[in-house]
C-alpha atoms as a PDB file:
ATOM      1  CA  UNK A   1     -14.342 -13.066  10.978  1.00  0.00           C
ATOM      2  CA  UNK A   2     -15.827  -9.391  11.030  1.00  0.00           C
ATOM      3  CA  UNK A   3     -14.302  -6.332  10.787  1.00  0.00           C
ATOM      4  CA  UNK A   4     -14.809  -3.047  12.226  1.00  0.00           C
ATOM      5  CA  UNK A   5     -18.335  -1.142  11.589  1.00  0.00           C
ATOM      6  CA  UNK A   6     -16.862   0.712   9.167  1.00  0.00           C
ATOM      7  CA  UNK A   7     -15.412  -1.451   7.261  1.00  0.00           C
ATOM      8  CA  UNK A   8     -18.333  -4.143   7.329  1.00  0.00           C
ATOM      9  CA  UNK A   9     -20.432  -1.113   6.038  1.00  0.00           C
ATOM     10  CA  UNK A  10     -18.166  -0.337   2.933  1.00  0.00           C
ATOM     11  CA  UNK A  11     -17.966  -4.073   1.810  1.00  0.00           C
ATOM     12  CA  UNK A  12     -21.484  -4.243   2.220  1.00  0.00           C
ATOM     13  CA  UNK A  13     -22.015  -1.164  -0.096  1.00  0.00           C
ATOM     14  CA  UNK A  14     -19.331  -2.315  -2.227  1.00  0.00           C
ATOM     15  CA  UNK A  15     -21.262  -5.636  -3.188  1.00  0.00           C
ATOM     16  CA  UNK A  16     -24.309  -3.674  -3.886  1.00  0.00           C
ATOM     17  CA  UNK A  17     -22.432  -2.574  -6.890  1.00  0.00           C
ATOM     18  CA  UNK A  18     -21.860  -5.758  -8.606  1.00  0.00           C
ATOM     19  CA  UNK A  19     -24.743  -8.147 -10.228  1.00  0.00           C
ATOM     20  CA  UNK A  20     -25.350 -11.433  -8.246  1.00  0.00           C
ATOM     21  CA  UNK A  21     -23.075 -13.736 -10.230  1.00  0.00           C
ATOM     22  CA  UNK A  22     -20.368 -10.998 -10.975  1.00  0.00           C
ATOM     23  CA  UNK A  23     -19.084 -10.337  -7.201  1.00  0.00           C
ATOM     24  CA  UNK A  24     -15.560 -11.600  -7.886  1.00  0.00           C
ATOM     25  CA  UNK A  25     -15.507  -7.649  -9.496  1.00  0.00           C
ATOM     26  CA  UNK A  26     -15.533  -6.555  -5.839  1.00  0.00           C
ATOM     27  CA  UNK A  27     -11.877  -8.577  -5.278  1.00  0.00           C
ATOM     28  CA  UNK A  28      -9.596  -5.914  -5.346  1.00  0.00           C
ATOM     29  CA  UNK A  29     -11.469  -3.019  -3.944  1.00  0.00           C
ATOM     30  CA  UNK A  30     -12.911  -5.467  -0.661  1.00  0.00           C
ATOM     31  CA  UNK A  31      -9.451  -6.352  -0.404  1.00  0.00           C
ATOM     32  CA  UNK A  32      -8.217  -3.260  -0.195  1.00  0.00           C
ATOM     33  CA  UNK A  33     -10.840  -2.161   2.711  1.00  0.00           C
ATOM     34  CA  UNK A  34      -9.729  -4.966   4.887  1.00  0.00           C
ATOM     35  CA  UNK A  35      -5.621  -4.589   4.405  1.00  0.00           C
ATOM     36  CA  UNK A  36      -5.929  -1.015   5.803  1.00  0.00           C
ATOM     37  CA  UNK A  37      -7.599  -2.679   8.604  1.00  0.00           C
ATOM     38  CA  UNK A  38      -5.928  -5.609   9.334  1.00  0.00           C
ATOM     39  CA  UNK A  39      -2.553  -4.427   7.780  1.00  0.00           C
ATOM     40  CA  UNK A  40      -2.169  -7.387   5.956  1.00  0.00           C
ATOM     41  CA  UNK A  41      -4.307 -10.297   3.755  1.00  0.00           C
ATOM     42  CA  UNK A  42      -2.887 -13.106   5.761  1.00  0.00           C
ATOM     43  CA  UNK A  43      -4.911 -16.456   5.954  1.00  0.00           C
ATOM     44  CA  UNK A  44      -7.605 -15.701   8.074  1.00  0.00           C
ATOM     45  CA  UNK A  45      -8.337 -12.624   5.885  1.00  0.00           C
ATOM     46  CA  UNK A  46      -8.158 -14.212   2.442  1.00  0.00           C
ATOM     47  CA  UNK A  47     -10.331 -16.788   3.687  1.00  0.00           C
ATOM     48  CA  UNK A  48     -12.872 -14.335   5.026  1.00  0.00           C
ATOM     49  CA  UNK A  49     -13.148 -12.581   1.348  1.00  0.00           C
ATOM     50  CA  UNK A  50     -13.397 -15.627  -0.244  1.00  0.00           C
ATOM     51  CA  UNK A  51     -16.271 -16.568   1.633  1.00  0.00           C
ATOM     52  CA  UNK A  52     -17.926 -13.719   1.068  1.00  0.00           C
ATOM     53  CA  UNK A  53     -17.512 -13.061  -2.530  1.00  0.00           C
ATOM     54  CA  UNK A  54     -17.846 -17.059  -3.411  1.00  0.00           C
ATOM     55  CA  UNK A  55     -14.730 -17.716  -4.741  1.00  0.00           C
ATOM     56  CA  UNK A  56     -11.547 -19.766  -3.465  1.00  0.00           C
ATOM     57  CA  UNK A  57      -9.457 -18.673  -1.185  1.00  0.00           C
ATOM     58  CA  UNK A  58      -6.869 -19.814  -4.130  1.00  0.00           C
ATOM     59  CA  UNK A  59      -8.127 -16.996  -6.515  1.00  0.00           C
ATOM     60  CA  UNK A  60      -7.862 -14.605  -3.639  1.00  0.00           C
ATOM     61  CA  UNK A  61      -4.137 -15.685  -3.022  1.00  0.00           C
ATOM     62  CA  UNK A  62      -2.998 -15.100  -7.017  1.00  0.00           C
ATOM     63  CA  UNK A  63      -4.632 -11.575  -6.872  1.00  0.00           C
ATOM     64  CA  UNK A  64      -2.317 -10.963  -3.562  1.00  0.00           C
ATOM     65  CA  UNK A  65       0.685 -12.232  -5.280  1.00  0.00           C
ATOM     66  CA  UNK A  66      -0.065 -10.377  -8.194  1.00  0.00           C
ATOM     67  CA  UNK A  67      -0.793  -6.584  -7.334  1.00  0.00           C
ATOM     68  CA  UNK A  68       2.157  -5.096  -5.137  1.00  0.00           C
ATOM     69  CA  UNK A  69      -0.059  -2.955  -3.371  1.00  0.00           C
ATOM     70  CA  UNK A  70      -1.691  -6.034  -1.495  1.00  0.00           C
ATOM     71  CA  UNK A  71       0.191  -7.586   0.951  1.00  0.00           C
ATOM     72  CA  UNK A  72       0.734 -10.899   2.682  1.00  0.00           C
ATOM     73  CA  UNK A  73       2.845  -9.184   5.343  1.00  0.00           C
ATOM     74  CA  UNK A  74       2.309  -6.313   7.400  1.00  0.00           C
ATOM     75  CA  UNK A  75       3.782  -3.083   6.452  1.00  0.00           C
ATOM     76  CA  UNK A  76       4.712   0.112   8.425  1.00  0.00           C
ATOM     77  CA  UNK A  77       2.091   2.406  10.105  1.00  0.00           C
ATOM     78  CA  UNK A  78       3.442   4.690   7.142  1.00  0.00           C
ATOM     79  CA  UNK A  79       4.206   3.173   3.799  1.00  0.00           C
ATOM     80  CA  UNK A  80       6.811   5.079   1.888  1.00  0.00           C
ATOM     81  CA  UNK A  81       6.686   4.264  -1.636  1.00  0.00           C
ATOM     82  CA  UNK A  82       9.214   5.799  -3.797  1.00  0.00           C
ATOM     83  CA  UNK A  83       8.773   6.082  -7.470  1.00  0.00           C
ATOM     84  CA  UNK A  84      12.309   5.387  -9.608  1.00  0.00           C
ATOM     85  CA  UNK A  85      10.487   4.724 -13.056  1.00  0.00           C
ATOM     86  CA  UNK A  86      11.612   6.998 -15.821  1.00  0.00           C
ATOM     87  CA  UNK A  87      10.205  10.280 -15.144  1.00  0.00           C
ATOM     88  CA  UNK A  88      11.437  10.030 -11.826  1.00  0.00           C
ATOM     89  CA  UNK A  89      14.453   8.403 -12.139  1.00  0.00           C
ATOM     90  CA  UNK A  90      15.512  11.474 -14.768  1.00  0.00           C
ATOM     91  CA  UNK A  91      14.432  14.025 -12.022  1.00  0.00           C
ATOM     92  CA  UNK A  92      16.829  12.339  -9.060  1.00  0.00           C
ATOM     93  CA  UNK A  93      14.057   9.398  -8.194  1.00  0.00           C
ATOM     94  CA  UNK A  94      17.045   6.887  -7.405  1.00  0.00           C
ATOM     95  CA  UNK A  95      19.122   9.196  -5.384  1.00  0.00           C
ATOM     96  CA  UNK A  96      15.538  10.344  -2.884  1.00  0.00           C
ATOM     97  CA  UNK A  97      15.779   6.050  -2.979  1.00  0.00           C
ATOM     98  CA  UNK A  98      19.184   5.717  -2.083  1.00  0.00           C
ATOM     99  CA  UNK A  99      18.841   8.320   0.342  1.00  0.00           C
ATOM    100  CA  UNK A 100      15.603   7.165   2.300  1.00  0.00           C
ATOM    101  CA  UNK A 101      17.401   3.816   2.476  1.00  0.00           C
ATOM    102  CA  UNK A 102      20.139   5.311   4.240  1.00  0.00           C
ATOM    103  CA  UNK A 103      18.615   7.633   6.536  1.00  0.00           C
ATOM    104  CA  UNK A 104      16.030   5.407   7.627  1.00  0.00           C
ATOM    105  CA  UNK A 105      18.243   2.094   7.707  1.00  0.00           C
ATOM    106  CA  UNK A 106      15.939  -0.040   6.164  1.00  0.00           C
ATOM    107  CA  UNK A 107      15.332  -1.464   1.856  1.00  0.00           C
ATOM    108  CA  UNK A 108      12.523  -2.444  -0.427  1.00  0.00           C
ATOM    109  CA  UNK A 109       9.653  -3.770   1.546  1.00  0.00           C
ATOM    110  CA  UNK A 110      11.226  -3.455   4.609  1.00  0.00           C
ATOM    111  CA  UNK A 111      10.361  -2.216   8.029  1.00  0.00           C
ATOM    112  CA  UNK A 112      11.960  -0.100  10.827  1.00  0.00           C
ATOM    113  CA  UNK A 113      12.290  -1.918  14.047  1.00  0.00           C
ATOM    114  CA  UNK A 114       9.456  -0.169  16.056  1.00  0.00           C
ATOM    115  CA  UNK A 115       7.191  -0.347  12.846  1.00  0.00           C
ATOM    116  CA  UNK A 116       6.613   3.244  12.250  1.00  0.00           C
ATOM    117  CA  UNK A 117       7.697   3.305   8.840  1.00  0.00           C
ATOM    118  CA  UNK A 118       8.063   0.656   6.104  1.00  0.00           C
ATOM    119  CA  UNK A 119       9.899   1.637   2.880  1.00  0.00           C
ATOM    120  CA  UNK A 120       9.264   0.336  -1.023  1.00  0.00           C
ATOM    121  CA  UNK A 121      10.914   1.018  -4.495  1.00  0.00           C
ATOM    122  CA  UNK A 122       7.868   1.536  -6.811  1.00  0.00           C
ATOM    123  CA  UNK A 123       7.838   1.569 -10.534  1.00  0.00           C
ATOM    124  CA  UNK A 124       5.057   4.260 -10.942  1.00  0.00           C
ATOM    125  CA  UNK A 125       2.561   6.206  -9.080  1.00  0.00           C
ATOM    126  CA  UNK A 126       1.395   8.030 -12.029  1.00  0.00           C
ATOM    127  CA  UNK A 127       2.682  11.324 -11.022  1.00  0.00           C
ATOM    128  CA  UNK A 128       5.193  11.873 -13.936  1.00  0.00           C
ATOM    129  CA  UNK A 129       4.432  15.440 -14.412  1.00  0.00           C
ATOM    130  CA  UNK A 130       5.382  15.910 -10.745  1.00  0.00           C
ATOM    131  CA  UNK A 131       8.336  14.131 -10.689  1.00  0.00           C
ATOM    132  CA  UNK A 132      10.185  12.934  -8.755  1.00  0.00           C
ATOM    133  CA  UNK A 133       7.125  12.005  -6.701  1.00  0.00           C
ATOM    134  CA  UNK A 134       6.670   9.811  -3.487  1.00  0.00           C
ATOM    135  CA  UNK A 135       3.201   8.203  -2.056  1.00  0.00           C
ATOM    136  CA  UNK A 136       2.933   8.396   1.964  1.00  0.00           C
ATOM    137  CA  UNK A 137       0.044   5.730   2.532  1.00  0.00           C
ATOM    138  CA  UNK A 138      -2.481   7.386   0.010  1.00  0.00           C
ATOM    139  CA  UNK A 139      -0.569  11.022   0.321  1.00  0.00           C
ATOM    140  CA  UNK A 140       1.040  12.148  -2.935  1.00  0.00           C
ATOM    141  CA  UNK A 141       3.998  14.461  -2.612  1.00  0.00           C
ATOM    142  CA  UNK A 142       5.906  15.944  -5.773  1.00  0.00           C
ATOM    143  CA  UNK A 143       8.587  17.655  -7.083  1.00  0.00           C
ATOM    144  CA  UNK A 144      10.371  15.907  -4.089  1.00  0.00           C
ATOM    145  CA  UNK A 145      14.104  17.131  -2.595  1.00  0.00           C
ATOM    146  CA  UNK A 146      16.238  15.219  -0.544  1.00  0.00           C
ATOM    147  CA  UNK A 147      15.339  18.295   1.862  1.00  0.00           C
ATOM    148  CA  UNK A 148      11.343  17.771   1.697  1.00  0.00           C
ATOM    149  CA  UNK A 149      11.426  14.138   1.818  1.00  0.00           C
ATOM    150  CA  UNK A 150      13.979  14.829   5.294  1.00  0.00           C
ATOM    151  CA  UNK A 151      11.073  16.767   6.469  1.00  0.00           C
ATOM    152  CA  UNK A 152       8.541  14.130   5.689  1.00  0.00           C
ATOM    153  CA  UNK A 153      10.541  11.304   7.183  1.00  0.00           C
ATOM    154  CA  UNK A 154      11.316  12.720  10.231  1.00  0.00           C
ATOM    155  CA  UNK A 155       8.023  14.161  10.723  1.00  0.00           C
ATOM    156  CA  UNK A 156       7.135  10.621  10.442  1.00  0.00           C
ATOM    157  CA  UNK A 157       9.196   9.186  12.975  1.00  0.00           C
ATOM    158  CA  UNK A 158       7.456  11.614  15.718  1.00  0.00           C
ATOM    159  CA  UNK A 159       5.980  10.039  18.093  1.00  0.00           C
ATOM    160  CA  UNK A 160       2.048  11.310  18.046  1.00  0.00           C
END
Protein backbone atom coordinates (compact mmCIF):
# COMPACT_ATOMS: atom_id res chain seq x y z
CA UNK A 1 0.00 0.00 0.00
CA UNK A 2 1.31 3.68 -0.67
CA UNK A 3 -0.07 6.74 0.04
CA UNK A 4 -0.16 9.99 -1.56
CA UNK A 5 3.33 11.93 -2.28
CA UNK A 6 2.80 13.83 0.47
CA UNK A 7 2.17 11.71 2.82
CA UNK A 8 4.91 9.04 1.76
CA UNK A 9 7.29 12.11 2.13
CA UNK A 10 6.29 12.96 5.83
CA UNK A 11 6.56 9.25 7.03
CA UNK A 12 9.70 9.09 5.38
CA UNK A 13 10.98 12.23 7.28
CA UNK A 14 9.27 11.12 10.26
CA UNK A 15 11.47 7.84 10.53
CA UNK A 16 14.53 9.83 10.03
CA UNK A 17 13.85 11.00 13.49
CA UNK A 18 13.98 7.86 15.37
CA UNK A 19 17.29 5.53 15.89
CA UNK A 20 17.19 2.20 13.89
CA UNK A 21 15.82 -0.07 16.62
CA UNK A 22 13.53 2.68 18.23
CA UNK A 23 10.96 3.23 15.16
CA UNK A 24 7.94 1.97 17.11
CA UNK A 25 8.41 5.96 18.54
CA UNK A 26 7.10 6.95 15.10
CA UNK A 27 3.52 4.90 15.94
CA UNK A 28 1.38 7.55 16.77
CA UNK A 29 2.57 10.42 14.72
CA UNK A 30 2.76 7.89 11.19
CA UNK A 31 -0.54 6.98 12.23
CA UNK A 32 -1.81 10.06 12.41
CA UNK A 33 -0.43 11.10 8.73
CA UNK A 34 -2.22 8.23 7.16
CA UNK A 35 -5.88 8.60 9.09
CA UNK A 36 -6.15 12.13 7.60
CA UNK A 37 -5.58 10.41 4.42
CA UNK A 38 -7.36 7.45 4.41
CA UNK A 39 -9.96 8.65 7.05
CA UNK A 40 -9.61 5.74 8.96
CA UNK A 41 -6.78 2.90 10.30
CA UNK A 42 -8.79 0.03 9.01
CA UNK A 43 -6.92 -3.31 8.17
CA UNK A 44 -5.19 -2.60 5.20
CA UNK A 45 -3.76 0.54 6.91
CA UNK A 46 -2.66 -0.96 10.22
CA UNK A 47 -1.05 -3.55 8.33
CA UNK A 48 0.80 -1.12 6.11
CA UNK A 49 2.36 0.73 9.40
CA UNK A 50 3.22 -2.27 10.86
CA UNK A 51 5.23 -3.25 8.09
CA UNK A 52 6.93 -0.37 7.95
CA UNK A 53 7.84 0.38 11.44
CA UNK A 54 8.53 -3.60 12.23
CA UNK A 55 6.12 -4.23 14.61
CA UNK A 56 2.72 -6.34 14.62
CA UNK A 57 -0.07 -5.31 13.23
CA UNK A 58 -1.40 -6.39 16.94
CA UNK A 59 0.59 -3.51 18.64
CA UNK A 60 -0.73 -1.19 16.00
CA UNK A 61 -4.41 -2.31 16.80
CA UNK A 62 -4.04 -1.63 20.92
CA UNK A 63 -2.62 1.90 20.12
CA UNK A 64 -5.98 2.41 17.86
CA UNK A 65 -8.14 1.17 20.57
CA UNK A 66 -6.41 3.11 22.97
CA UNK A 67 -6.10 6.88 21.82
CA UNK A 68 -9.67 8.30 20.81
CA UNK A 69 -8.27 10.40 18.32
CA UNK A 70 -7.38 7.28 16.05
CA UNK A 71 -10.00 5.66 14.48
CA UNK A 72 -11.08 2.30 13.14
CA UNK A 73 -14.04 3.93 11.38
CA UNK A 74 -14.33 6.75 9.21
CA UNK A 75 -15.40 10.00 10.55
CA UNK A 76 -17.03 13.13 8.98
CA UNK A 77 -15.23 15.40 6.41
CA UNK A 78 -15.45 17.75 9.61
CA UNK A 79 -14.93 16.32 13.04
CA UNK A 80 -16.70 18.26 15.72
CA UNK A 81 -15.29 17.54 18.98
CA UNK A 82 -16.89 19.11 21.87
CA UNK A 83 -15.16 19.49 25.13
CA UNK A 84 -17.67 18.83 28.42
CA UNK A 85 -14.71 18.27 30.99
CA UNK A 86 -14.80 20.61 33.92
CA UNK A 87 -13.78 23.88 32.71
CA UNK A 88 -16.12 23.54 30.07
CA UNK A 89 -18.80 21.90 31.49
CA UNK A 90 -18.88 25.04 34.25
CA UNK A 91 -18.90 27.52 31.24
CA UNK A 92 -22.18 25.74 29.39
CA UNK A 93 -19.87 22.80 27.64
CA UNK A 94 -22.90 20.25 28.05
CA UNK A 95 -25.60 22.49 26.86
CA UNK A 96 -23.18 23.60 23.21
CA UNK A 97 -23.31 19.30 23.48
CA UNK A 98 -26.80 18.93 23.89
CA UNK A 99 -27.40 21.47 21.44
CA UNK A 100 -25.07 20.28 18.47
CA UNK A 101 -26.76 16.92 19.04
CA UNK A 102 -29.98 18.35 18.35
CA UNK A 103 -29.42 20.62 15.61
CA UNK A 104 -27.37 18.38 13.70
CA UNK A 105 -29.42 15.06 14.50
CA UNK A 106 -26.68 12.98 15.16
CA UNK A 107 -24.53 11.67 18.98
CA UNK A 108 -21.07 10.76 20.11
CA UNK A 109 -19.09 9.40 17.27
CA UNK A 110 -21.67 9.63 14.97
CA UNK A 111 -22.12 10.78 11.45
CA UNK A 112 -24.65 12.82 9.37
CA UNK A 113 -26.10 10.91 6.53
CA UNK A 114 -24.21 12.62 3.59
CA UNK A 115 -20.94 12.54 5.77
CA UNK A 116 -20.23 16.15 6.03
CA UNK A 117 -20.01 16.30 9.60
CA UNK A 118 -19.32 13.72 12.34
CA UNK A 119 -19.88 14.77 15.99
CA UNK A 120 -17.86 13.58 19.43
CA UNK A 121 -18.15 14.34 23.25
CA UNK A 122 -14.48 14.94 24.29
CA UNK A 123 -13.11 15.07 27.75
CA UNK A 124 -10.41 17.78 27.06
CA UNK A 125 -8.79 19.69 24.38
CA UNK A 126 -6.66 21.60 26.67
CA UNK A 127 -8.27 24.86 26.12
CA UNK A 128 -9.57 25.47 29.73
CA UNK A 129 -8.74 29.05 29.82
CA UNK A 130 -10.96 29.42 26.73
CA UNK A 131 -13.70 27.63 27.79
CA UNK A 132 -16.11 26.37 26.69
CA UNK A 133 -13.99 25.40 23.68
CA UNK A 134 -14.69 23.13 20.57
CA UNK A 135 -11.95 21.50 18.02
CA UNK A 136 -13.16 21.59 14.17
CA UNK A 137 -10.63 18.93 12.66
CA UNK A 138 -7.39 20.66 14.06
CA UNK A 139 -9.34 24.28 14.38
CA UNK A 140 -9.68 25.48 17.97
CA UNK A 141 -12.59 27.77 18.69
CA UNK A 142 -13.24 29.32 22.29
CA UNK A 143 -15.29 31.05 24.44
CA UNK A 144 -18.01 29.22 22.34
CA UNK A 145 -22.05 30.38 22.27
CA UNK A 146 -24.76 28.40 21.17
CA UNK A 147 -24.83 31.42 18.54
CA UNK A 148 -21.04 30.92 17.26
CA UNK A 149 -21.11 27.29 17.25
CA UNK A 150 -24.75 27.87 14.92
CA UNK A 151 -22.50 29.80 12.73
CA UNK A 152 -19.82 27.20 12.60
CA UNK A 153 -22.18 24.32 12.00
CA UNK A 154 -24.03 25.65 9.41
CA UNK A 155 -21.16 27.10 7.72
CA UNK A 156 -20.18 23.57 7.74
CA UNK A 157 -22.99 22.06 6.16
CA UNK A 158 -22.40 24.42 2.92
CA UNK A 159 -21.86 22.80 0.21
CA UNK A 160 -18.19 24.09 -1.20
Amino acid sequence: MTFSPAVEARLAKLVQNYPQGRLKGALIPMLMYVQDETGAINREVAEEVAKRLGISTLEVDEVVGFYTMLRSKPMGKYHVQICTNISCLLTGGEELWEHACKKLGIGHNQVMPDGRISLEEVECIGACSWAPAIQVNYDFHHNMTEEKLDKILDDLRKPQ
